[in-house]
C-alpha atoms as a PDB file:
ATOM      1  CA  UNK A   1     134.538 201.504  31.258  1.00  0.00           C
ATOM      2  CA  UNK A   2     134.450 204.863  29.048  1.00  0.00           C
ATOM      3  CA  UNK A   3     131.364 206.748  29.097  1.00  0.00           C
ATOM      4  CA  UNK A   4     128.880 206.175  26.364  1.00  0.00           C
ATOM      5  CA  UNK A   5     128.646 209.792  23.687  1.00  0.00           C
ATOM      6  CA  UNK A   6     125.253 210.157  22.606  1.00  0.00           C
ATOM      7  CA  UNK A   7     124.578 210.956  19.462  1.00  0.00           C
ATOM      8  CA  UNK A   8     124.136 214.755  19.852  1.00  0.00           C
ATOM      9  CA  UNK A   9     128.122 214.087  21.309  1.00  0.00           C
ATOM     10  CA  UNK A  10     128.667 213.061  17.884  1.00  0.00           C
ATOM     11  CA  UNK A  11     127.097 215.379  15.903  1.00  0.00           C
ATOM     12  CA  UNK A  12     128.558 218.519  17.869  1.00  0.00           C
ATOM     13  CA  UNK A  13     132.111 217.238  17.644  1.00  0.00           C
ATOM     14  CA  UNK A  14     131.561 216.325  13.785  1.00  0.00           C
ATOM     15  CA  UNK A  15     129.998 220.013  12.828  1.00  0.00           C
ATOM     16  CA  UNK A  16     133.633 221.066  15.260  1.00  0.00           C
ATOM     17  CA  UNK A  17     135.538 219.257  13.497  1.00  0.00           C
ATOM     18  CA  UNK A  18     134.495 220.326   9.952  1.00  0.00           C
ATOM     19  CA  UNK A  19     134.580 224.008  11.101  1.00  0.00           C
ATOM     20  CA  UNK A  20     137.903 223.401  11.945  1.00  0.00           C
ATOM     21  CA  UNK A  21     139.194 221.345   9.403  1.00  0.00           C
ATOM     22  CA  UNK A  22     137.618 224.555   6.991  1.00  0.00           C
ATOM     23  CA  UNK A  23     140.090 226.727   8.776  1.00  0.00           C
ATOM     24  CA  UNK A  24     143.161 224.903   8.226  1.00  0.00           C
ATOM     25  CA  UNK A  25     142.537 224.309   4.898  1.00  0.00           C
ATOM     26  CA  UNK A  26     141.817 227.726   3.710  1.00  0.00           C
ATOM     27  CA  UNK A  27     144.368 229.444   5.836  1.00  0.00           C
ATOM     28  CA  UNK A  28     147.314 227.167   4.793  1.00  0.00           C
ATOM     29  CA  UNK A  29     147.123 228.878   1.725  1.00  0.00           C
ATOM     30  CA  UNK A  30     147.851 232.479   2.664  1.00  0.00           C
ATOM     31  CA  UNK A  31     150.389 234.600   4.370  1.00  0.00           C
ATOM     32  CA  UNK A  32     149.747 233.592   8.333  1.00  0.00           C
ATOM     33  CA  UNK A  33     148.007 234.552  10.173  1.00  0.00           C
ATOM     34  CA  UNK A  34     145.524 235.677   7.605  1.00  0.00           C
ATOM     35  CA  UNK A  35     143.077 233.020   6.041  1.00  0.00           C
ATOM     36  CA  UNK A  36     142.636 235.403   3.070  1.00  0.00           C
ATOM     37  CA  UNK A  37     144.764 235.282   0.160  1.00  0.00           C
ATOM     38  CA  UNK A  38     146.362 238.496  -1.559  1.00  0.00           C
ATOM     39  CA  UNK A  39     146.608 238.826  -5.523  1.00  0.00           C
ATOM     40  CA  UNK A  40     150.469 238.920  -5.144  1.00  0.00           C
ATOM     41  CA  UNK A  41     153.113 236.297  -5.516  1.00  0.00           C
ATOM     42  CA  UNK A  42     156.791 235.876  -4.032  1.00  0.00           C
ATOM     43  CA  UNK A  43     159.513 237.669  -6.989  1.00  0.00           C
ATOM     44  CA  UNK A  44     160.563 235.127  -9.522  1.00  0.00           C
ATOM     45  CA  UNK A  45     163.528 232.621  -8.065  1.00  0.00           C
ATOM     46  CA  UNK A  46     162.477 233.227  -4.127  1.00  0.00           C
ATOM     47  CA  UNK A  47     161.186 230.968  -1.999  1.00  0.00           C
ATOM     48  CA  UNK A  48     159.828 231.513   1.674  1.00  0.00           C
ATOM     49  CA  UNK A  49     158.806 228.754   4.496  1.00  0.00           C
ATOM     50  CA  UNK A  50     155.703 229.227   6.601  1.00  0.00           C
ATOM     51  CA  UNK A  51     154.904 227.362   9.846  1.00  0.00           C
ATOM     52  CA  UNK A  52     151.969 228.072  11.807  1.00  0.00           C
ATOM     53  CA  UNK A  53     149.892 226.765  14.772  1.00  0.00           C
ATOM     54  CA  UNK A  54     146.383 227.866  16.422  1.00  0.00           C
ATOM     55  CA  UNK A  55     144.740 226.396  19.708  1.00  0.00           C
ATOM     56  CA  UNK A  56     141.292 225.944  20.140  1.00  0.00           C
ATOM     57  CA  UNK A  57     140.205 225.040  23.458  1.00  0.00           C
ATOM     58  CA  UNK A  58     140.064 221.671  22.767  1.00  0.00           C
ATOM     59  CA  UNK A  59     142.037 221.255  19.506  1.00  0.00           C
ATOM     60  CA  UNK A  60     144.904 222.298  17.888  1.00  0.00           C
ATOM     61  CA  UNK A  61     145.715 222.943  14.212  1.00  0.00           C
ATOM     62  CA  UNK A  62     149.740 222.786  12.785  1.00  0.00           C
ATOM     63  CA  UNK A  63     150.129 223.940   9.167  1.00  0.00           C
ATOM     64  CA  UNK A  64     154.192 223.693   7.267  1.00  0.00           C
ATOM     65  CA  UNK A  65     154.497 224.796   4.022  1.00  0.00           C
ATOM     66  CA  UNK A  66     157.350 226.173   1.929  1.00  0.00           C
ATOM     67  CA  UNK A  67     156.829 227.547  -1.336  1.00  0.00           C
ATOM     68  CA  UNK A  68     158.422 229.516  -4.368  1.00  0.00           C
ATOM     69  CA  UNK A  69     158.354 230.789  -7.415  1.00  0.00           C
ATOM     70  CA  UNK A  70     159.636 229.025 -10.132  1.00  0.00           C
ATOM     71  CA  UNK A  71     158.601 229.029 -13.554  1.00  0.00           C
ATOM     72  CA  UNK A  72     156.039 231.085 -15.409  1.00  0.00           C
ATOM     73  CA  UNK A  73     155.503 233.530 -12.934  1.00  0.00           C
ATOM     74  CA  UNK A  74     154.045 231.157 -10.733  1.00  0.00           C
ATOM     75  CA  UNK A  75     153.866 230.665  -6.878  1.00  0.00           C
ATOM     76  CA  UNK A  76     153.876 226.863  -6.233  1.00  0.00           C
ATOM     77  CA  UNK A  77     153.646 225.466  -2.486  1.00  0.00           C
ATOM     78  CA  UNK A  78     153.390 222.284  -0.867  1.00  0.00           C
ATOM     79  CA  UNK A  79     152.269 221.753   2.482  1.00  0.00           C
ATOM     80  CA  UNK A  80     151.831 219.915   5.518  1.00  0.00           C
ATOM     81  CA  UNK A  81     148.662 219.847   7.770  1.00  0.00           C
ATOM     82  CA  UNK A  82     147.818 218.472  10.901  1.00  0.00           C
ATOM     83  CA  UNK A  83     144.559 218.901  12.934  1.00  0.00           C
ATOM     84  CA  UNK A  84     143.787 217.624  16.367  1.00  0.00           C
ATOM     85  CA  UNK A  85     140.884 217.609  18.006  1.00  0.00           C
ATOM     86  CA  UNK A  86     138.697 215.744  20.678  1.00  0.00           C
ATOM     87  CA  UNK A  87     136.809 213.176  20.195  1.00  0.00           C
ATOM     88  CA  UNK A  88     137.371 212.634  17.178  1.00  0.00           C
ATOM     89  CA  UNK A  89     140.185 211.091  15.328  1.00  0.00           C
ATOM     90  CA  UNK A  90     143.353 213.552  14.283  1.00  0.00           C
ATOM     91  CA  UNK A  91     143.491 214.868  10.531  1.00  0.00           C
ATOM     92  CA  UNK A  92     146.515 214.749   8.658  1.00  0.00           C
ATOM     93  CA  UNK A  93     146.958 215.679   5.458  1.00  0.00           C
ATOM     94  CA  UNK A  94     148.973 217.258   2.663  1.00  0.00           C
ATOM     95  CA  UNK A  95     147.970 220.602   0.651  1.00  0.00           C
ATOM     96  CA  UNK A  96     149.762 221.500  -3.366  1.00  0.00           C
ATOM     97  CA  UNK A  97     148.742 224.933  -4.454  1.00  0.00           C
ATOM     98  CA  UNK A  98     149.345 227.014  -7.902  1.00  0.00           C
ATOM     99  CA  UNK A  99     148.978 230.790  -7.483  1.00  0.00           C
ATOM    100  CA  UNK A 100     149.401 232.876 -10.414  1.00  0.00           C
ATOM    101  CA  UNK A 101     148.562 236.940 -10.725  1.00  0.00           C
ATOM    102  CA  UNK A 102     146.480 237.838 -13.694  1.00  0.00           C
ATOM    103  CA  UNK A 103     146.441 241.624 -13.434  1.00  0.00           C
ATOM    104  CA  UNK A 104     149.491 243.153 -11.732  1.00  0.00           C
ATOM    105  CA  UNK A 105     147.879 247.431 -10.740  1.00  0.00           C
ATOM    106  CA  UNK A 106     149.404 250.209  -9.646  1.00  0.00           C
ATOM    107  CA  UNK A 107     148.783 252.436  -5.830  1.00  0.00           C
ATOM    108  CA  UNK A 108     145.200 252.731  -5.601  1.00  0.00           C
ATOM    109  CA  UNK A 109     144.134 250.023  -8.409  1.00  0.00           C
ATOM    110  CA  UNK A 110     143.009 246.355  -8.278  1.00  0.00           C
ATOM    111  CA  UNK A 111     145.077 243.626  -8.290  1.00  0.00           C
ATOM    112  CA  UNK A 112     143.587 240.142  -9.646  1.00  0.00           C
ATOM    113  CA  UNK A 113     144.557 236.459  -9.842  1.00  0.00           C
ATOM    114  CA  UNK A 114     143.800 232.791  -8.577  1.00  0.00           C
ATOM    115  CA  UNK A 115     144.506 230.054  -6.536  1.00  0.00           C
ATOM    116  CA  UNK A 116     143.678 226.830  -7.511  1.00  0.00           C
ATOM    117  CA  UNK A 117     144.668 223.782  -4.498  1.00  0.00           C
ATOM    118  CA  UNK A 118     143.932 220.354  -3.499  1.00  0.00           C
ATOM    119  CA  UNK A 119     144.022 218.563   0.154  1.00  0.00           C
ATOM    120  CA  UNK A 120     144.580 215.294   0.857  1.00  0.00           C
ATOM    121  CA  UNK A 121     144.878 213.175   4.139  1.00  0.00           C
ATOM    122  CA  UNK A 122     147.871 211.269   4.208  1.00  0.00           C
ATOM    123  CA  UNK A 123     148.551 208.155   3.044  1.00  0.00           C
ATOM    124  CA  UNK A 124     145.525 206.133   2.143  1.00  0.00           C
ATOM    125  CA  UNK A 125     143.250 207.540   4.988  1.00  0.00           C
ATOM    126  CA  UNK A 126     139.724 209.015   4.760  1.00  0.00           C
ATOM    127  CA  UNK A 127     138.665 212.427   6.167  1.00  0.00           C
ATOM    128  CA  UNK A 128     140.231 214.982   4.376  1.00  0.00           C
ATOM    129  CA  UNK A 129     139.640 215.288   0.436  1.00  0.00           C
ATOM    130  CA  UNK A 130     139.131 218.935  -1.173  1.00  0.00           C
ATOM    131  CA  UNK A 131     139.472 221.120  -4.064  1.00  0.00           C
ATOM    132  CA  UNK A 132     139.446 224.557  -4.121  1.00  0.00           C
ATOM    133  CA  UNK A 133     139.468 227.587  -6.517  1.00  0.00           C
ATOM    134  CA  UNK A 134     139.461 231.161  -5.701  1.00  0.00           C
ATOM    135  CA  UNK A 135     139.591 234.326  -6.907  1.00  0.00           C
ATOM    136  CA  UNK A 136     141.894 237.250  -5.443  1.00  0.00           C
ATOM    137  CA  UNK A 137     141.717 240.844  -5.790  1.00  0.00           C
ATOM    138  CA  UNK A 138     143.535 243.339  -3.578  1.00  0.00           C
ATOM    139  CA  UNK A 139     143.751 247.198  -3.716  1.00  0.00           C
ATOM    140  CA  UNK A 140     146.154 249.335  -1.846  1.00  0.00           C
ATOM    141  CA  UNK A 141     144.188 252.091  -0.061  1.00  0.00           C
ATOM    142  CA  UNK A 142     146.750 253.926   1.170  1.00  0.00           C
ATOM    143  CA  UNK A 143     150.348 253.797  -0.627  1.00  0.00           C
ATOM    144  CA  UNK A 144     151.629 256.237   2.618  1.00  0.00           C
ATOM    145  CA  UNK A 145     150.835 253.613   5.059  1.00  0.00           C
ATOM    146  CA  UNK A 146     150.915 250.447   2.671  1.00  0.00           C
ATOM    147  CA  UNK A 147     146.966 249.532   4.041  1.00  0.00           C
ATOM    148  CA  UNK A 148     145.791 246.978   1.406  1.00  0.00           C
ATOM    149  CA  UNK A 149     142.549 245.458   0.859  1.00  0.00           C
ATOM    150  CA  UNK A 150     141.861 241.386   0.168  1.00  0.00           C
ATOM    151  CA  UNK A 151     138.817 240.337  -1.256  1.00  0.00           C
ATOM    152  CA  UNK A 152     138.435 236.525  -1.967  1.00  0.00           C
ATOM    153  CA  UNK A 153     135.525 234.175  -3.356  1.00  0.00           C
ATOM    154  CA  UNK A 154     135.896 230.500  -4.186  1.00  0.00           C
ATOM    155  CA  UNK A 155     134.396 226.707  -4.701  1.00  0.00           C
ATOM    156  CA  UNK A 156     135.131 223.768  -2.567  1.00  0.00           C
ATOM    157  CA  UNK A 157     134.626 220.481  -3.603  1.00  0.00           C
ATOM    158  CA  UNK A 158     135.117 218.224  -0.085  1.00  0.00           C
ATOM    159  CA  UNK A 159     134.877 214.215  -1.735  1.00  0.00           C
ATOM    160  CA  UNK A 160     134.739 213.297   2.407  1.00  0.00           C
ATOM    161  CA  UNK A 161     132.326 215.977   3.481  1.00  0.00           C
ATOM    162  CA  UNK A 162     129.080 214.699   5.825  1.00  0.00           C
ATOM    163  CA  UNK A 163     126.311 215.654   6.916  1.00  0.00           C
ATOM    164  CA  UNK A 164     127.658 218.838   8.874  1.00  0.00           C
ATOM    165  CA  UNK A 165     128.964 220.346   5.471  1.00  0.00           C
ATOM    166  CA  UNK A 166     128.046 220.663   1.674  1.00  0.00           C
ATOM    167  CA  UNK A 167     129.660 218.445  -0.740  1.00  0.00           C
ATOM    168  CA  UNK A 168     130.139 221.773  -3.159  1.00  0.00           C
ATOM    169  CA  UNK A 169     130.094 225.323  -1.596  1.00  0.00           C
ATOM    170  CA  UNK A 170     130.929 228.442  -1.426  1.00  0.00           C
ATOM    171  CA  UNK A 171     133.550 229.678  -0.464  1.00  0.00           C
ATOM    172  CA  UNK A 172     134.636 234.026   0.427  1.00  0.00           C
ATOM    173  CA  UNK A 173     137.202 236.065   2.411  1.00  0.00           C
ATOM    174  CA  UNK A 174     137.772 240.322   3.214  1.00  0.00           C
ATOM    175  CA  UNK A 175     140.891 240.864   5.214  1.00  0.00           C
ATOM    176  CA  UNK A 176     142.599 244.334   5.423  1.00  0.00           C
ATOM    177  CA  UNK A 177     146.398 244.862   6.931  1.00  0.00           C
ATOM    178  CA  UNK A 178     148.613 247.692   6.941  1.00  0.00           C
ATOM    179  CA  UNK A 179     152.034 248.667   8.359  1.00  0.00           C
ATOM    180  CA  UNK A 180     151.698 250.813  11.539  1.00  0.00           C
ATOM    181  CA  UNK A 181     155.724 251.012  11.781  1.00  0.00           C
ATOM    182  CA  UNK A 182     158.618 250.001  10.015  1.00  0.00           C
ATOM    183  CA  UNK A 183     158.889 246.554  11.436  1.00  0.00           C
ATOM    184  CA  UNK A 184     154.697 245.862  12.820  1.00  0.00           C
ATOM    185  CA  UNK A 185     151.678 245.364  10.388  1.00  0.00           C
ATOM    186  CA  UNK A 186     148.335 244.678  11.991  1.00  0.00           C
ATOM    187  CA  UNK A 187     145.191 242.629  10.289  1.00  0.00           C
ATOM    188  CA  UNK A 188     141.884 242.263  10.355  1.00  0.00           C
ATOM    189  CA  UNK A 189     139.381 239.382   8.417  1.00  0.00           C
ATOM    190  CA  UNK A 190     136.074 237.857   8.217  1.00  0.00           C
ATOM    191  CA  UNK A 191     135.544 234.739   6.283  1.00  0.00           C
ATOM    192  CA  UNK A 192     133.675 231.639   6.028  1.00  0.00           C
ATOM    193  CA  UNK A 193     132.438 228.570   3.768  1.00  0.00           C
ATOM    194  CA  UNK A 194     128.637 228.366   2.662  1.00  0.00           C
ATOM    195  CA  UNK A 195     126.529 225.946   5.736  1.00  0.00           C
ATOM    196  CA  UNK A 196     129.665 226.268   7.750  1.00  0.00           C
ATOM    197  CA  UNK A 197     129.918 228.818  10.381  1.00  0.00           C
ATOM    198  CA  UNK A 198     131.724 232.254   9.750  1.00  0.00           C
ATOM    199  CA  UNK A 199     135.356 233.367  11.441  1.00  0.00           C
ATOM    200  CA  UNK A 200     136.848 236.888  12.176  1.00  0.00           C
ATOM    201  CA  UNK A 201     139.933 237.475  14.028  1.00  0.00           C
ATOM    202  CA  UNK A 202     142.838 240.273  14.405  1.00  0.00           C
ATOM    203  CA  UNK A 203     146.782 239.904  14.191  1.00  0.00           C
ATOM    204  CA  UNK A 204     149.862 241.065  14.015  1.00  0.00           C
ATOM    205  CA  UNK A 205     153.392 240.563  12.153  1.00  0.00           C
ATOM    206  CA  UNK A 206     156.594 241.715  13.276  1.00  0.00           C
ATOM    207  CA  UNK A 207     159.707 241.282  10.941  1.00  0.00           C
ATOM    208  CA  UNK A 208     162.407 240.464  13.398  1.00  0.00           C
ATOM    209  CA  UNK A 209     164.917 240.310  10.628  1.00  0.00           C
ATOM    210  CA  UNK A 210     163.258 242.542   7.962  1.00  0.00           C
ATOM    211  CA  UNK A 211     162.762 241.215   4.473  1.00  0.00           C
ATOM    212  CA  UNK A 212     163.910 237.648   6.149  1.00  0.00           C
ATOM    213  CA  UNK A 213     162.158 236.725   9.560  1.00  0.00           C
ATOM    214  CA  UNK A 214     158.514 237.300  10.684  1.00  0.00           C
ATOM    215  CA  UNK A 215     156.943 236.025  13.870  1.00  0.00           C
ATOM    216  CA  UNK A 216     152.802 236.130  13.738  1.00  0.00           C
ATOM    217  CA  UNK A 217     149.989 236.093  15.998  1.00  0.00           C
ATOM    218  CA  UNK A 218     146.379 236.256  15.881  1.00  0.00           C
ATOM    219  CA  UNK A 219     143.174 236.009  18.182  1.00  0.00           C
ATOM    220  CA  UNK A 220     139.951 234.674  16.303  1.00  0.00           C
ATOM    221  CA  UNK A 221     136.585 233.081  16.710  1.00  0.00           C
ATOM    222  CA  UNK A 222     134.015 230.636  15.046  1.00  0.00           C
ATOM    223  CA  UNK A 223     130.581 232.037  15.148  1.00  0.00           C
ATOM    224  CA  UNK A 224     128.333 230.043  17.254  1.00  0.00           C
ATOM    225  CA  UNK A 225     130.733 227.628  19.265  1.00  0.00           C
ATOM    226  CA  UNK A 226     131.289 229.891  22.312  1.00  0.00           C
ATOM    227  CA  UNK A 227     134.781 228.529  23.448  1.00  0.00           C
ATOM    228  CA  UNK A 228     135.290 225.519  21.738  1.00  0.00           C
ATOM    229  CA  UNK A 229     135.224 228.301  18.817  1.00  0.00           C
ATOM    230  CA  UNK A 230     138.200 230.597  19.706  1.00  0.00           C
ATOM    231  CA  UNK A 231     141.571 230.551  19.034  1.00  0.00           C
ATOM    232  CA  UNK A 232     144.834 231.750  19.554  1.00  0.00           C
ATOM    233  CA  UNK A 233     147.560 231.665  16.570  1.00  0.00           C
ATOM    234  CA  UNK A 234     151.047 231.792  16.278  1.00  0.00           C
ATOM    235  CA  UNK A 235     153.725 231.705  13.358  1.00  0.00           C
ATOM    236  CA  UNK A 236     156.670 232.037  11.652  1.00  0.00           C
ATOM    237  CA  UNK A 237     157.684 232.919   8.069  1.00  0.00           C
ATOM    238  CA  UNK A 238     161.469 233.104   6.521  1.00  0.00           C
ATOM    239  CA  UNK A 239     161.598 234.533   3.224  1.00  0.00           C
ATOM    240  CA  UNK A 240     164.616 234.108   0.640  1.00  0.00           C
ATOM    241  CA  UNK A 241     164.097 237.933  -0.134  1.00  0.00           C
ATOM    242  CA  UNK A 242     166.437 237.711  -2.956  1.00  0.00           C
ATOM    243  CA  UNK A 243     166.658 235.014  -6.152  1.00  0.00           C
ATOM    244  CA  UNK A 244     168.045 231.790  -5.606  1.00  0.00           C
ATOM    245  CA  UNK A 245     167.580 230.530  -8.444  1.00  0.00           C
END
């Protein structure tokens, strides 16, 4: 006979699960392994594929999604996400996302646009149902070592949220990166949704075929949940770095 999970059981792999699922849903929408977005947008007519996975100590998240530019100066991407965890039963679901750039500056001026996306568990399940609009400004610092600044804040509607999470919150982001050598660009972010707990971690990018090929990594951690709350990331991303359409 399986052991009987008390309610607390319950309750601690539910607030888990919707920290976790409040990850993957904000980070499948920026350049891995960051979870903030920049105010930029792939050149009109390119296209580039992400794939990225982090382990938890007793989950693991997979997010796929290819995306390009290709009308109005618009980035569109859809995606595929997968979390498992648990205890609980796995999350899958699919993610469709319109970014555009308002306000294009210079070195050493802000950059501005939005993000506006929807998830959705697959098929007809329950479990996964959001919204989400943010705002996106970036700045580079430092034009002689390309060090950038991301600042995002958003709203989340979640239609399947419980008692662990708002219905309607808040939703923000700071990440910084910049290119220590031709080929390596470290990162650094802090982010979180409003009655969830927050997330910081550090990464790195190396373009193994530059302008083409980039393998990721990261180390982060969920305030509060000790080691159930850490993870380990790793990526890919293949860009087009030329028209194709």
């Amino acid at each position: 006979m399986a052991p009987t999970r008390t309610r607390r059981e319950f309750s601690i792999a539910g607030l888990f699960c919707s920290a976790a699922s409040a990850v993957f849903s904000v980070a499948a929408l920026a350049s891995p392994p960051l979870s903030t977005d920049d105010a930029s947008t792939l050149d009109p007519g390119n296209c580039q594929f992400e794939i990225e996975r982090r382990r938890f100590n007793r989950s693991t998240e997979l997010d796929i999604v290819p995306a390009c530019n290709l009308f109005g100066d618009m980035e569109l991407a859809i995606g595929k996400l997968r979390v498992d965890a648990e205890g609980v039963p796995r999350i899958d679901g699919v993610m469709f996302s319109i970014k555009k750039v308002l306000v294009a500056g210079g070195d050493g001026e802000w950059s501005a646009g939005f993000n506006a996306s929807t998830v959705r568990a697959a098929g007809n399940a329950s479990g996964l149902r959001q919204n989400q609009v943010t705002a996106l400004v970036t700045r580079l610092l430092d034009p002689g070592t390309s060090t950038a600044l991301h600042v995002n804040a958003g709203w989340i509607h979640d239609r399947e949220s419980g008692n662990e999470a708002r219905r309607d919150r808040f939703t923000w982001a700071v990440a910084v990166e910049s290119d220590l050598l031709a080929r390596w660009t470290v990162v650094a972010e802090v982010f979180g949704q409003q009655g969830l707990p927050e997330a910081a971690q550090v990464g790195l990018r190396w373009w193994a075929v530059p302008g083409h090929v980039q393998f990721t990594t990261s180390i982060g951690a969920l305030r509060g949940l000790g080691q159930d709350g850490r993870w380990t990331s790793f990526g890919v991303r293949v860009e087009t770095a030329r028209s194709i359409f």
